[in-house]
C-alpha atoms as a PDB file:
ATOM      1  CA  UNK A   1      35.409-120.756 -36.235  1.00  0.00           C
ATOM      2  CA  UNK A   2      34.126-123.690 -34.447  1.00  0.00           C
ATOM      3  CA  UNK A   3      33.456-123.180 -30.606  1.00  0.00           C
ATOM      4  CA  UNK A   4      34.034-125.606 -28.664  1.00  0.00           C
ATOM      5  CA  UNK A   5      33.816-126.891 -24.282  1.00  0.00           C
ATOM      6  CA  UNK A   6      37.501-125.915 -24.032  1.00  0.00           C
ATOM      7  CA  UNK A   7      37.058-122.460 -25.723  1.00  0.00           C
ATOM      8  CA  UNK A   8      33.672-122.033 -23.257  1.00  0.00           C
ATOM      9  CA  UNK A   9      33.639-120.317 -19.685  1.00  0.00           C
ATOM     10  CA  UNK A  10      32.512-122.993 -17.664  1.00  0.00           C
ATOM     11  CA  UNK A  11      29.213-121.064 -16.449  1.00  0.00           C
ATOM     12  CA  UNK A  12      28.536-120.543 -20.171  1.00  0.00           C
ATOM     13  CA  UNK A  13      28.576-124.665 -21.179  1.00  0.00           C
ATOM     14  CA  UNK A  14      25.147-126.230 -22.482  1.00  0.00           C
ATOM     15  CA  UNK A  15      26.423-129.372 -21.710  1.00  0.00           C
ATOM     16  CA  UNK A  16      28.233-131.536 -19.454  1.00  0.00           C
ATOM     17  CA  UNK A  17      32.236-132.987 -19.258  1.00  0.00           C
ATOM     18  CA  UNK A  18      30.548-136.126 -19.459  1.00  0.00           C
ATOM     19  CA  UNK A  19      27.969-135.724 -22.385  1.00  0.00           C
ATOM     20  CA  UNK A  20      30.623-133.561 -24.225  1.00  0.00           C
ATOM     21  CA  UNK A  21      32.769-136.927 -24.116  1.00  0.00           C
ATOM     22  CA  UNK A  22      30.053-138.608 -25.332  1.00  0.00           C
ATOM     23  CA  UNK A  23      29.048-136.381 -28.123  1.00  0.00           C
ATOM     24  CA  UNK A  24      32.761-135.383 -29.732  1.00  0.00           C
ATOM     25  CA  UNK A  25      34.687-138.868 -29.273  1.00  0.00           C
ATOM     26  CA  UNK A  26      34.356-142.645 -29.830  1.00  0.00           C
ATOM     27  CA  UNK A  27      35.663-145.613 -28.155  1.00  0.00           C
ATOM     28  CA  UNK A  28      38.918-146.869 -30.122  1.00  0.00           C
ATOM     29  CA  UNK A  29      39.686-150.106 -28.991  1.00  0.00           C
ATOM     30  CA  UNK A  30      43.861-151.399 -30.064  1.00  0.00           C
ATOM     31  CA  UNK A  31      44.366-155.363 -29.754  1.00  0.00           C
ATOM     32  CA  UNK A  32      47.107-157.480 -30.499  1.00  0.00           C
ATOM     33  CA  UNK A  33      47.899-161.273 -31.447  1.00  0.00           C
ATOM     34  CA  UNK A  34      51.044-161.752 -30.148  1.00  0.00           C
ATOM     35  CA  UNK A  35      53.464-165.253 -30.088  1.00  0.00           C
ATOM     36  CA  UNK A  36      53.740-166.976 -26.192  1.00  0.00           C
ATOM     37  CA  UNK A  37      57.312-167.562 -25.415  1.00  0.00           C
ATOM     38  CA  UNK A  38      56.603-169.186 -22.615  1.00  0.00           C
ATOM     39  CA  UNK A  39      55.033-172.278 -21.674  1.00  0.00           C
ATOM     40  CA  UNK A  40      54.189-174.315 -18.440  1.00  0.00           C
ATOM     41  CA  UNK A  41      56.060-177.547 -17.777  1.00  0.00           C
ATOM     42  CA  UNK A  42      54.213-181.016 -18.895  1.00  0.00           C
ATOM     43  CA  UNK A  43      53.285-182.887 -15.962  1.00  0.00           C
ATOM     44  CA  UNK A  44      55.907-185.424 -16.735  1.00  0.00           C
ATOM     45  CA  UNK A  45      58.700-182.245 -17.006  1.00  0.00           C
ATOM     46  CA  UNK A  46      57.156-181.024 -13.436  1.00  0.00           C
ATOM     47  CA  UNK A  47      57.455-184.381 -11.738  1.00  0.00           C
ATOM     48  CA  UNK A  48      61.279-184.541 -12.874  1.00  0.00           C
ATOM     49  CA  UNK A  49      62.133-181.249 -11.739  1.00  0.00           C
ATOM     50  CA  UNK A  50      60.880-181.651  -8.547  1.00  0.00           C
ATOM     51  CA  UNK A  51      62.704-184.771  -8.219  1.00  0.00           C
ATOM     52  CA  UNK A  52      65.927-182.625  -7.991  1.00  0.00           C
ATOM     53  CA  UNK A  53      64.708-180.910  -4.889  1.00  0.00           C
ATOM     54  CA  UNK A  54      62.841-183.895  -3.078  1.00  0.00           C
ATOM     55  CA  UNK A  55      59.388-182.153  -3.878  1.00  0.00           C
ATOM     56  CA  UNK A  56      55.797-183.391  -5.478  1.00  0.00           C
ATOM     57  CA  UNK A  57      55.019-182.805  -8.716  1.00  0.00           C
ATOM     58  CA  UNK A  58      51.818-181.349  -7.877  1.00  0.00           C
ATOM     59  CA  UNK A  59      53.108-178.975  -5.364  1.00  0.00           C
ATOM     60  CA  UNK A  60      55.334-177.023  -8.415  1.00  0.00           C
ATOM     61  CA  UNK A  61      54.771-174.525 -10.646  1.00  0.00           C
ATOM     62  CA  UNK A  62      57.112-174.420 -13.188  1.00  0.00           C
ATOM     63  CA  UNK A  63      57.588-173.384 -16.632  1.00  0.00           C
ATOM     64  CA  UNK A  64      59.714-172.963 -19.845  1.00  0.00           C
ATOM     65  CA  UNK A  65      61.117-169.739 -21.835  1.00  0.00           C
ATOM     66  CA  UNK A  66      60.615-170.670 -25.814  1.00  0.00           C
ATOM     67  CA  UNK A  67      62.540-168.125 -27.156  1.00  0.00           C
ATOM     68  CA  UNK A  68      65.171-165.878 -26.532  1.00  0.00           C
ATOM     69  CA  UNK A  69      63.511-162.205 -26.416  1.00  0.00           C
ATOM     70  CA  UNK A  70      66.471-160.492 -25.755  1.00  0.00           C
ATOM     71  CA  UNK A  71      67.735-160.753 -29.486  1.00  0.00           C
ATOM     72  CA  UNK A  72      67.630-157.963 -31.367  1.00  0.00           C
ATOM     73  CA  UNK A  73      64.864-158.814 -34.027  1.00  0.00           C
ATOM     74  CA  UNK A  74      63.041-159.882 -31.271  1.00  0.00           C
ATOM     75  CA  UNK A  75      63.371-156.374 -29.403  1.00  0.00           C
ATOM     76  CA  UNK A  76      62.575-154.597 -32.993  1.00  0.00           C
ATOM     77  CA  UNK A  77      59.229-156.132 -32.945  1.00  0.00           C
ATOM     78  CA  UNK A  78      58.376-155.892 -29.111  1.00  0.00           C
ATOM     79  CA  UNK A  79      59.134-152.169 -29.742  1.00  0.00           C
ATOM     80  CA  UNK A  80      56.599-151.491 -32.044  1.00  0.00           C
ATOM     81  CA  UNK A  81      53.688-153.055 -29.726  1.00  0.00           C
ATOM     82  CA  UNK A  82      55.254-150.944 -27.403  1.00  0.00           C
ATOM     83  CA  UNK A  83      55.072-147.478 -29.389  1.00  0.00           C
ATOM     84  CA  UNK A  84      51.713-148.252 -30.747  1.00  0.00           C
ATOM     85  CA  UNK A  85      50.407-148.620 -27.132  1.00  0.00           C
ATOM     86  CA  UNK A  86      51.892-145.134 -26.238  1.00  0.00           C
ATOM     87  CA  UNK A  87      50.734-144.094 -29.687  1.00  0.00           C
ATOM     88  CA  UNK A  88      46.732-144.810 -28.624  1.00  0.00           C
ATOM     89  CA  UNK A  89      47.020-143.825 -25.146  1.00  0.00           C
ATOM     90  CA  UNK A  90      48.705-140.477 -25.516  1.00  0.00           C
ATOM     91  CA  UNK A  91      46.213-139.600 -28.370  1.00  0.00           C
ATOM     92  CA  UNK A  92      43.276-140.762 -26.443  1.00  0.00           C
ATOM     93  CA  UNK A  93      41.449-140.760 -22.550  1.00  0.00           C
ATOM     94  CA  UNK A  94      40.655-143.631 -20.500  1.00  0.00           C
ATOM     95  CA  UNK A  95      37.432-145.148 -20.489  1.00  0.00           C
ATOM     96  CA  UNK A  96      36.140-147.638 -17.805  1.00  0.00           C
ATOM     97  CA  UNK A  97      36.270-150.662 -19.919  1.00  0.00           C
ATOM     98  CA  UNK A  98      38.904-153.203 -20.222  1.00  0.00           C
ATOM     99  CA  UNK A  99      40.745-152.088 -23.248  1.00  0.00           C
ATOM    100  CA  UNK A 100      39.040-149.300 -24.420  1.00  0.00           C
ATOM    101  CA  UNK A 101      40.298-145.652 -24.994  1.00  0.00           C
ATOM    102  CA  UNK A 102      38.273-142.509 -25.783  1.00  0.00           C
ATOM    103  CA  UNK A 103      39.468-140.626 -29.141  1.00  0.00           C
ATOM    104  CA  UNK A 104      37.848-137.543 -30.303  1.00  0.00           C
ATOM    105  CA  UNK A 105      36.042-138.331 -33.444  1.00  0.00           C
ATOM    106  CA  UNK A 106      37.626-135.715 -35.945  1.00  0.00           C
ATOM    107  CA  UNK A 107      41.076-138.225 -34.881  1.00  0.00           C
ATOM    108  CA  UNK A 108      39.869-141.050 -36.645  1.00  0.00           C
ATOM    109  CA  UNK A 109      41.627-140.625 -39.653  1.00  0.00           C
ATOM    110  CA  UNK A 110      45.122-139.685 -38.361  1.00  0.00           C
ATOM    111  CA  UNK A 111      44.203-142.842 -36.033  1.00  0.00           C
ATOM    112  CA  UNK A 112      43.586-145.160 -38.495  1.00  0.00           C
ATOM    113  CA  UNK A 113      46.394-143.651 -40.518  1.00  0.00           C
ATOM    114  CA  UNK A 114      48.724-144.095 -37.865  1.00  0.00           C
ATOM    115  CA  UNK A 115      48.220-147.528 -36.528  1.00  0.00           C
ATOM    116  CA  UNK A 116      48.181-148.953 -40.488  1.00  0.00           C
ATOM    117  CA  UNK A 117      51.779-147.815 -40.313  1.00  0.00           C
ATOM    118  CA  UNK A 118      52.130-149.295 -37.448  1.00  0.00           C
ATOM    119  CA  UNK A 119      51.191-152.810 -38.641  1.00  0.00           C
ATOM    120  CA  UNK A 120      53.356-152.495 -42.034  1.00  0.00           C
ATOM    121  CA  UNK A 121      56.094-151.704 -39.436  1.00  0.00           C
ATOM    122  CA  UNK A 122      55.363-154.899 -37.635  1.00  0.00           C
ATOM    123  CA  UNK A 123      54.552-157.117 -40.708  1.00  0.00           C
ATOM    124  CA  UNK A 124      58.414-156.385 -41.652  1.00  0.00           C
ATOM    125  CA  UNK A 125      59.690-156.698 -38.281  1.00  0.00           C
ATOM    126  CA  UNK A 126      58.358-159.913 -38.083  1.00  0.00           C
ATOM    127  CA  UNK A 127      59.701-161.032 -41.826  1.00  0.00           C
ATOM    128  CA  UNK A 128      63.273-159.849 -40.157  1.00  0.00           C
ATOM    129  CA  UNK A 129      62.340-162.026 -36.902  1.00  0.00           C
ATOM    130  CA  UNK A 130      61.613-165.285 -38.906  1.00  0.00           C
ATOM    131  CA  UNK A 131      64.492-165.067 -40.533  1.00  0.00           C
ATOM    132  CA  UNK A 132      66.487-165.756 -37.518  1.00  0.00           C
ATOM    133  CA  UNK A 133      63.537-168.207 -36.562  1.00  0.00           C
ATOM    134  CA  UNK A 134      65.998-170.945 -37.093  1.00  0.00           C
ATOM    135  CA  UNK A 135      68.792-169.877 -34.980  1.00  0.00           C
ATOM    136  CA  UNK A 136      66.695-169.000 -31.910  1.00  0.00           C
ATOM    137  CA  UNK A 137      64.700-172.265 -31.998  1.00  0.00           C
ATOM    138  CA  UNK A 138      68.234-174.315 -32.119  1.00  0.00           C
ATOM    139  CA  UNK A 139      69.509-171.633 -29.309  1.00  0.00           C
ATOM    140  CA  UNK A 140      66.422-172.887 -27.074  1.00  0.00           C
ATOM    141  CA  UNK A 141      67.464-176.552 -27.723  1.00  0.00           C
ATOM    142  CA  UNK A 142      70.749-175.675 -26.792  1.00  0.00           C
ATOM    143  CA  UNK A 143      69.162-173.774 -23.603  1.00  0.00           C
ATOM    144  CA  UNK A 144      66.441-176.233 -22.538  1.00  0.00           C
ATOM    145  CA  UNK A 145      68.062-179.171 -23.058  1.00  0.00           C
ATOM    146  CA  UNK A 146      65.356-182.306 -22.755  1.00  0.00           C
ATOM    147  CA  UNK A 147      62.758-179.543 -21.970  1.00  0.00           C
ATOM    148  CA  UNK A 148      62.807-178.640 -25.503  1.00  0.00           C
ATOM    149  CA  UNK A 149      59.581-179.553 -27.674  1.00  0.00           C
ATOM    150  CA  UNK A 150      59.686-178.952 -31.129  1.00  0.00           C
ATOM    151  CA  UNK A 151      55.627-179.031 -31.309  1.00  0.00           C
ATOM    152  CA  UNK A 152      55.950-175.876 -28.847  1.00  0.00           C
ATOM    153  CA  UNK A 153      57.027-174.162 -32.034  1.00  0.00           C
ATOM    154  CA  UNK A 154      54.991-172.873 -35.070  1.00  0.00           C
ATOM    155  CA  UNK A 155      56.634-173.385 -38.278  1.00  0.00           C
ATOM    156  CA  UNK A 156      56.765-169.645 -39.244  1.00  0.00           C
ATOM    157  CA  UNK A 157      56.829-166.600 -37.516  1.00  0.00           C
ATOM    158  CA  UNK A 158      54.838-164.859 -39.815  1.00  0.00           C
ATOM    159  CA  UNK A 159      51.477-164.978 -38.406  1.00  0.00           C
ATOM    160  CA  UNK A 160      51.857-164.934 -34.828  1.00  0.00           C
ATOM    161  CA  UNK A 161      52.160-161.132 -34.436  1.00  0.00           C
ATOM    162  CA  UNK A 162      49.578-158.843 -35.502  1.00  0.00           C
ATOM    163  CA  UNK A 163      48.152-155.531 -34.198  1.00  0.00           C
ATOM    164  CA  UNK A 164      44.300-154.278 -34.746  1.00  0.00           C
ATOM    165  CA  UNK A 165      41.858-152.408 -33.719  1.00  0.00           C
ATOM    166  CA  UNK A 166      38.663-151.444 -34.243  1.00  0.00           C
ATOM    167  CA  UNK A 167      35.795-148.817 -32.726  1.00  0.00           C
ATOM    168  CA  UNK A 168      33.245-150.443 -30.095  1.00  0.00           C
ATOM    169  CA  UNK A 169      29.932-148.845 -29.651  1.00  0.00           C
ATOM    170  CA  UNK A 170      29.286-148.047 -25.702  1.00  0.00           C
ATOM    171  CA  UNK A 171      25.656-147.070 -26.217  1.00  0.00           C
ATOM    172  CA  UNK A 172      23.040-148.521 -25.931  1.00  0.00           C
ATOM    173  CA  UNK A 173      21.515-150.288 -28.873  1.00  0.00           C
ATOM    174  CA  UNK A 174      18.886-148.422 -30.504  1.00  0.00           C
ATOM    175  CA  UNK A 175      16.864-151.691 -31.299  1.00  0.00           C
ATOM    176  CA  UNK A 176      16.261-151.860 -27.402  1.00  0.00           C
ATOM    177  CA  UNK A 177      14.392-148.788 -27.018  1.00  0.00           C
ATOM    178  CA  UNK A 178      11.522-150.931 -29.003  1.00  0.00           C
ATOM    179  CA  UNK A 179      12.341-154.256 -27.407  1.00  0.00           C
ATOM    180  CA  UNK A 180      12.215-153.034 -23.674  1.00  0.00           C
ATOM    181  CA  UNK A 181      12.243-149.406 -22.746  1.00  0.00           C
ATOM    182  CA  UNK A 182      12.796-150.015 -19.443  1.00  0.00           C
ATOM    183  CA  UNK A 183      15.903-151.901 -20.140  1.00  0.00           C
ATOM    184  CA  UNK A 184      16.687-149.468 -22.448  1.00  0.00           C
ATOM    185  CA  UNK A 185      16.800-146.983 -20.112  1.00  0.00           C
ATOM    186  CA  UNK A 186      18.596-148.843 -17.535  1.00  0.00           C
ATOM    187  CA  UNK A 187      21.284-149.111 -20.214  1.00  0.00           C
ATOM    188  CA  UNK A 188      21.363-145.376 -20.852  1.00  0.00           C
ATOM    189  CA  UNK A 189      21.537-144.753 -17.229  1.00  0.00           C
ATOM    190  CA  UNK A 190      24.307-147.457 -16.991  1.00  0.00           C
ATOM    191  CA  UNK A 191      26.520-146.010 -20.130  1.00  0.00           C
ATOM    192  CA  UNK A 192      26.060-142.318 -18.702  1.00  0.00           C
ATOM    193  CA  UNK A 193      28.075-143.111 -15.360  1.00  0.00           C
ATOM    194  CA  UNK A 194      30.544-144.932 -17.614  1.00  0.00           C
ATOM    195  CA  UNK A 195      31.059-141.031 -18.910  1.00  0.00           C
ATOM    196  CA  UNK A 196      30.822-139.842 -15.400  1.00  0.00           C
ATOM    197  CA  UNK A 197      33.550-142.059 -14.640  1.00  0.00           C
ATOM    198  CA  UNK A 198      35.485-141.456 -17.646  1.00  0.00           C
ATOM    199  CA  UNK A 199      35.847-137.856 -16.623  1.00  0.00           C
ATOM    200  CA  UNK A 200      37.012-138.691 -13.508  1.00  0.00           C
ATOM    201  CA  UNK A 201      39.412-141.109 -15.032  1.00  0.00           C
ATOM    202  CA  UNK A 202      40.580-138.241 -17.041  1.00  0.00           C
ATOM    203  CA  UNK A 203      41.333-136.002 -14.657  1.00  0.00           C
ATOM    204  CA  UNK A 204      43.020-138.594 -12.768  1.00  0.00           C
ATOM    205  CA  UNK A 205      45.302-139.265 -15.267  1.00  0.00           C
ATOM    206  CA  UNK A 206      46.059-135.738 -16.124  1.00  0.00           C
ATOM    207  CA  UNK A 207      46.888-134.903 -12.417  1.00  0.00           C
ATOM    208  CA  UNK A 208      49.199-137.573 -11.598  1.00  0.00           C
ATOM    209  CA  UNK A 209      51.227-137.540 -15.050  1.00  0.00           C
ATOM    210  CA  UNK A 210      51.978-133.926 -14.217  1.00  0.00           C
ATOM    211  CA  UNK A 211      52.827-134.831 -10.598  1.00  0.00           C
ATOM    212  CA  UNK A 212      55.518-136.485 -11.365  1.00  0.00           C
ATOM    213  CA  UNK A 213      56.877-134.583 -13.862  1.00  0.00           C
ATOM    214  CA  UNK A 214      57.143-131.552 -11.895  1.00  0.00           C
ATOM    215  CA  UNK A 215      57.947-133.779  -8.921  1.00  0.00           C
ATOM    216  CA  UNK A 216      61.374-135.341 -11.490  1.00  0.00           C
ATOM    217  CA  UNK A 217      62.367-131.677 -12.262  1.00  0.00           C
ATOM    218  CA  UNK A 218      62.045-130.097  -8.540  1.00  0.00           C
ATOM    219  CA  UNK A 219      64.015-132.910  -7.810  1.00  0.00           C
ATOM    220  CA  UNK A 220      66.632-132.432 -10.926  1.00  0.00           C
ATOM    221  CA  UNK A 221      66.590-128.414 -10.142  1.00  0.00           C
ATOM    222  CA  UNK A 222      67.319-128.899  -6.584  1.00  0.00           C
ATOM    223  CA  UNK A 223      68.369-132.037  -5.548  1.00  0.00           C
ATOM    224  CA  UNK A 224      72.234-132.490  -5.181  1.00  0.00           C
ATOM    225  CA  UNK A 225      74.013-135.602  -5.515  1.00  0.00           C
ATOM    226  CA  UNK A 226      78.106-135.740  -4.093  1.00  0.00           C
ATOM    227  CA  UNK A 227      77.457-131.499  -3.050  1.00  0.00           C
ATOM    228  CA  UNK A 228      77.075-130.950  -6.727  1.00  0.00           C
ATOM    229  CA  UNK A 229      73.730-129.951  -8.452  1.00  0.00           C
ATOM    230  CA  UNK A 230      72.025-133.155 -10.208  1.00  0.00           C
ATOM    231  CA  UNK A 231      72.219-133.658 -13.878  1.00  0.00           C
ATOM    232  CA  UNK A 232      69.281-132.096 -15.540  1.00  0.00           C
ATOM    233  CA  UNK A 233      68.394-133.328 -18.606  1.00  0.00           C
ATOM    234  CA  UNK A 234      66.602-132.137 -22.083  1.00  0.00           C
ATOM    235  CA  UNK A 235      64.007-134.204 -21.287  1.00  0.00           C
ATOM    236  CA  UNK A 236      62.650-132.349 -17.834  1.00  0.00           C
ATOM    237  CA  UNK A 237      61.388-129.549 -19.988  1.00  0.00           C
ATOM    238  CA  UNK A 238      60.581-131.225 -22.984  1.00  0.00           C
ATOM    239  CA  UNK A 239      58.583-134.283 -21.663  1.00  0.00           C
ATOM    240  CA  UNK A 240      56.332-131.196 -19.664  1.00  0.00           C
ATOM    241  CA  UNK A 241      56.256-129.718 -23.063  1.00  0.00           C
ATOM    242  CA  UNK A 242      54.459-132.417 -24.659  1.00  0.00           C
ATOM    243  CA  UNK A 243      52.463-133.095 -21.573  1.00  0.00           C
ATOM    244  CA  UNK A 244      51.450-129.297 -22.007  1.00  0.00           C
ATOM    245  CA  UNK A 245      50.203-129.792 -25.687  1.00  0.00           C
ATOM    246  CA  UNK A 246      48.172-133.362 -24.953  1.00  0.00           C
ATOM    247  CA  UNK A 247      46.722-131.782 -22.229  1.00  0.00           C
ATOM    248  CA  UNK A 248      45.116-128.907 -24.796  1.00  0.00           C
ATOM    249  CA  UNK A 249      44.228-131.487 -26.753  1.00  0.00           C
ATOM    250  CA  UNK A 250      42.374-133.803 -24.593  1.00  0.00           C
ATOM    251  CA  UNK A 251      41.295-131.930 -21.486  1.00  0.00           C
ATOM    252  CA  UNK A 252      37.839-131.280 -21.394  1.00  0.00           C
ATOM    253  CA  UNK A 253      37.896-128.615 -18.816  1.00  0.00           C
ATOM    254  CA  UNK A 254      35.922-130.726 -15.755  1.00  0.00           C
ATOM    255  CA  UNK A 255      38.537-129.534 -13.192  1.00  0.00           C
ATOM    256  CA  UNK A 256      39.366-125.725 -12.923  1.00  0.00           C
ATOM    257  CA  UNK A 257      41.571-126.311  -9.910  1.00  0.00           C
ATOM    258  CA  UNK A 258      43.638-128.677 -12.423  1.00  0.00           C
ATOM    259  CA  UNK A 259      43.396-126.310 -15.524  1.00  0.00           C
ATOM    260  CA  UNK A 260      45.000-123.435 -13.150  1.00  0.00           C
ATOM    261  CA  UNK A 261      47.899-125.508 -12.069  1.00  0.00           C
ATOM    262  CA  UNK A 262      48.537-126.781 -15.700  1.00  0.00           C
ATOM    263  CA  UNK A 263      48.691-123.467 -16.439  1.00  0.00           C
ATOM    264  CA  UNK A 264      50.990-121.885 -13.731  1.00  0.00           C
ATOM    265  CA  UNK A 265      53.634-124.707 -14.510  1.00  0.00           C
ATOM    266  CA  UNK A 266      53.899-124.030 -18.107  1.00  0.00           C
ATOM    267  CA  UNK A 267      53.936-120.175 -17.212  1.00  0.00           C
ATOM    268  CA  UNK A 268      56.778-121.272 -14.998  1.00  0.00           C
ATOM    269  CA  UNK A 269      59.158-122.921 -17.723  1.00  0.00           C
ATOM    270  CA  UNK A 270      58.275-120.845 -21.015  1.00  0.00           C
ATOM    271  CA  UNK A 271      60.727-119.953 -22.941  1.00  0.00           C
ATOM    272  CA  UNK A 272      63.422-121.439 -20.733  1.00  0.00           C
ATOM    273  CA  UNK A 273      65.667-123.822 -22.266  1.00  0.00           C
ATOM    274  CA  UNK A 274      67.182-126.648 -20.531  1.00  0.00           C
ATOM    275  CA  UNK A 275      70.932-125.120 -21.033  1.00  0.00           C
ATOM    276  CA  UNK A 276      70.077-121.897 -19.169  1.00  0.00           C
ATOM    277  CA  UNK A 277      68.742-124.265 -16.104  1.00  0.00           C
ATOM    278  CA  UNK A 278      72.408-125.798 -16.271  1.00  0.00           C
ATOM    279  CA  UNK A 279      74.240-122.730 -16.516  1.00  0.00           C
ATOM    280  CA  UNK A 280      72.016-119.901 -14.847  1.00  0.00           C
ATOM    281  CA  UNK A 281      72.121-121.038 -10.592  1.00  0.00           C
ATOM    282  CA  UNK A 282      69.618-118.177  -9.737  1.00  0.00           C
ATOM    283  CA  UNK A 283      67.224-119.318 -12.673  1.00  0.00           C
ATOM    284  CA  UNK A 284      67.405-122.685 -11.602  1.00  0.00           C
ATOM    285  CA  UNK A 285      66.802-121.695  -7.875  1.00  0.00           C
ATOM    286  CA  UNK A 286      63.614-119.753  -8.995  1.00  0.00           C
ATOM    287  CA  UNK A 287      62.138-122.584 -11.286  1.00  0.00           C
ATOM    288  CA  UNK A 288      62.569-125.193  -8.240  1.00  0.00           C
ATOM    289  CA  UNK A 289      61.090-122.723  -6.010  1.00  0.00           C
ATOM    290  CA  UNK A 290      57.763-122.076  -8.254  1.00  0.00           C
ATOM    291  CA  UNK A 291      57.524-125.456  -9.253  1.00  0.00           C
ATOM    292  CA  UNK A 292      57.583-126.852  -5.358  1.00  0.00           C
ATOM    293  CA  UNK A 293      54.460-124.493  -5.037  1.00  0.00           C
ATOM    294  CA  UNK A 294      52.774-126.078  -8.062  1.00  0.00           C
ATOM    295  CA  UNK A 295      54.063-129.617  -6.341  1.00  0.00           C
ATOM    296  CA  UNK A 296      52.623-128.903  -3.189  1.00  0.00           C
ATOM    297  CA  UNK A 297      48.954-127.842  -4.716  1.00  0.00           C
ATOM    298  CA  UNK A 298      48.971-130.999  -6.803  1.00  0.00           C
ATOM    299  CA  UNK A 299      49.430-133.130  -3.780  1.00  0.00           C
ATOM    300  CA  UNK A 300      46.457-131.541  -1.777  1.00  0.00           C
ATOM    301  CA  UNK A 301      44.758-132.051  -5.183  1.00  0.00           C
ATOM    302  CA  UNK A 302      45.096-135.441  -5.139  1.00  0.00           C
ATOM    303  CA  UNK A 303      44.469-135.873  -1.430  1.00  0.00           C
ATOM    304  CA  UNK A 304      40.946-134.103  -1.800  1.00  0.00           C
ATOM    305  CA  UNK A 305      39.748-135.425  -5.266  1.00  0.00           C
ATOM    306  CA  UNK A 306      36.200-137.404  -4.603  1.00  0.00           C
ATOM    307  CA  UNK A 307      36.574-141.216  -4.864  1.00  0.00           C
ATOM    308  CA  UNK A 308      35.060-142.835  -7.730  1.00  0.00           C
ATOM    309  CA  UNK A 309      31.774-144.353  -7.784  1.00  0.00           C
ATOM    310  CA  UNK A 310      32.491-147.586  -9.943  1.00  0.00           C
ATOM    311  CA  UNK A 311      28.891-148.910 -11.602  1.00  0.00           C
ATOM    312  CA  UNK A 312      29.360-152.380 -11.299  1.00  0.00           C
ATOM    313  CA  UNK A 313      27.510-154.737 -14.172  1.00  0.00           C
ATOM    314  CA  UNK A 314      25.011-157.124 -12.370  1.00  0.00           C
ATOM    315  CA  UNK A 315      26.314-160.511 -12.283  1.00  0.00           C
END
């Protein structure tokens, strides 16, 4: 069996949090082309509308909705953008680049997998959405009255929308060592407190998403609303659940202090399902209890954690 950092005692580890990131995953970069529905006033369209309220022209800032996103075709297609986005991030760690995610390596192919059925998803989503093209664009003239510009409208939906993505390299490039090995090395030294900073990012991450959970179910568990005990939810436990598995997955055992309270809170609700929390008062009591503890750990965890030291690119 492969060993691996997590499987390591940390005074056992060869390497670093940082160069382990570097050595087991890639950068995984998820982009979209995605239609505008909304548009800024002419200058002509500006001066009128101010004219209604006595105002310059100049002095407003005004613009126009194109279409109406609240139909459903519309909503089918925002939704996929908006499960492929939770799709990369909860499969991947932040990385101190605009746009760019961390994935370990052995994930590429369940990556690329997934996020090609994500774009056959879209590609009919959008086929559905331009067949109602027509009766949203004459709902907008309807809507805009003599703000409405048929040249603010493509004459198919069909390529407007598309998701991609691709894998960035954040090294350095090996043709620089040869060029300028100074530079080169300024570039190594530059990528290696990007990794530095990713871990923090990391742990960041980790210790706030769990915050809140266990902040929503101390609150659920204990909280009462009209002198009855709040509603509690499936989704207390089983949001913590998957929180639980993504954080084996992806932690990469920087922060013991983290890794222990992880661990206490899913010691706390194993094996417990959410009915015996509604029906069982003592249980509940006990869970709310433990979990405050946990709550009150992660806050001091937060308050202490060192402040990042951002490398900022020369301008």
């Amino acid at each position: 069996m492969t060993t691996t950092l997590l499987d390591e005692p940390r005074s056992q580890r060869s390497t670093s949090p940082s160069q382990h990131l570097r050595t087991t995953m890639t950068a995984a970069r998820l982009s979209f082309t995605w239609l505008g529905v909304h548009k800024s006033l002419s200058v002509v369209q500006k001066n009128l509308a101010a004219d209604s309220f006595g105002a310059e022209g100049k002095f407003l800032s005004a613009g126009k909705k194109l279409l109406d996103t609240s139909h459903p075709a519309f909503k089918a297609v925002t939704a996929i953008r908006g499960r492929a986005v939770a799709y990369w991030k909860g499969v991947s760690l932040p990385f101190p680049e605009p746009g760019i995610r961390l994935i370990h390596q052995q994930a590429i192919n369940d990556f690329d997998t997934q996020i090609t059925h994500f774009r056959n998803e879209l590609s009919d989503a959008v086929t559905e959405l331009d067949q109602h093209y027509h009766e949203l664009r004459s709902v907008a003239r309807d809507r805009l009255g003599d703000l409405f510009d048929m040249s603010d409208y493509p004459s198919s939906l069909i390529d407007t929308f598309a998701i991609e993505h691709d894998y960035p390299s954040v090294e350095p490039p090996p043709y620089l060592r040869q060029l300028s090995p100074e530079l080169y090395q300024q570039e190594c030294q530059r990528v290696q407190a990007r990794f530095d900073e990713a871990v923090q990012l990391a742990e960041s991450a980790f210790t706030e998403e769990l915050t809140k959970l266990v902040e929503h179910i101390t609150d659920r568990l204990s909280g009462q609303a009209d002198g009855k005990p709040k509603v509690f939810r499936d989704t207390a436990i089983t949001n913590l659940t998957e929180f639980f598995e993504r954080f084996r997955r992806l932690n990469i055992r920087s922060n013991d202090q983290l890794d222990d309270l992880v661990s206490n809170a899913q010691q706390i609700v194993q094996g417990i399902q959410p009915q015996q929390l509604r029906d069982n008062s003592s249980l509940r009591q006990e869970v709310s209890n433990q979990m405050s503890a946990v709550q009150a750990s992660l806050d001091q965890l937060l308050v202490d954690r060192p402040r990042r030291n951002i490398l900022r690119r020369p301008r």
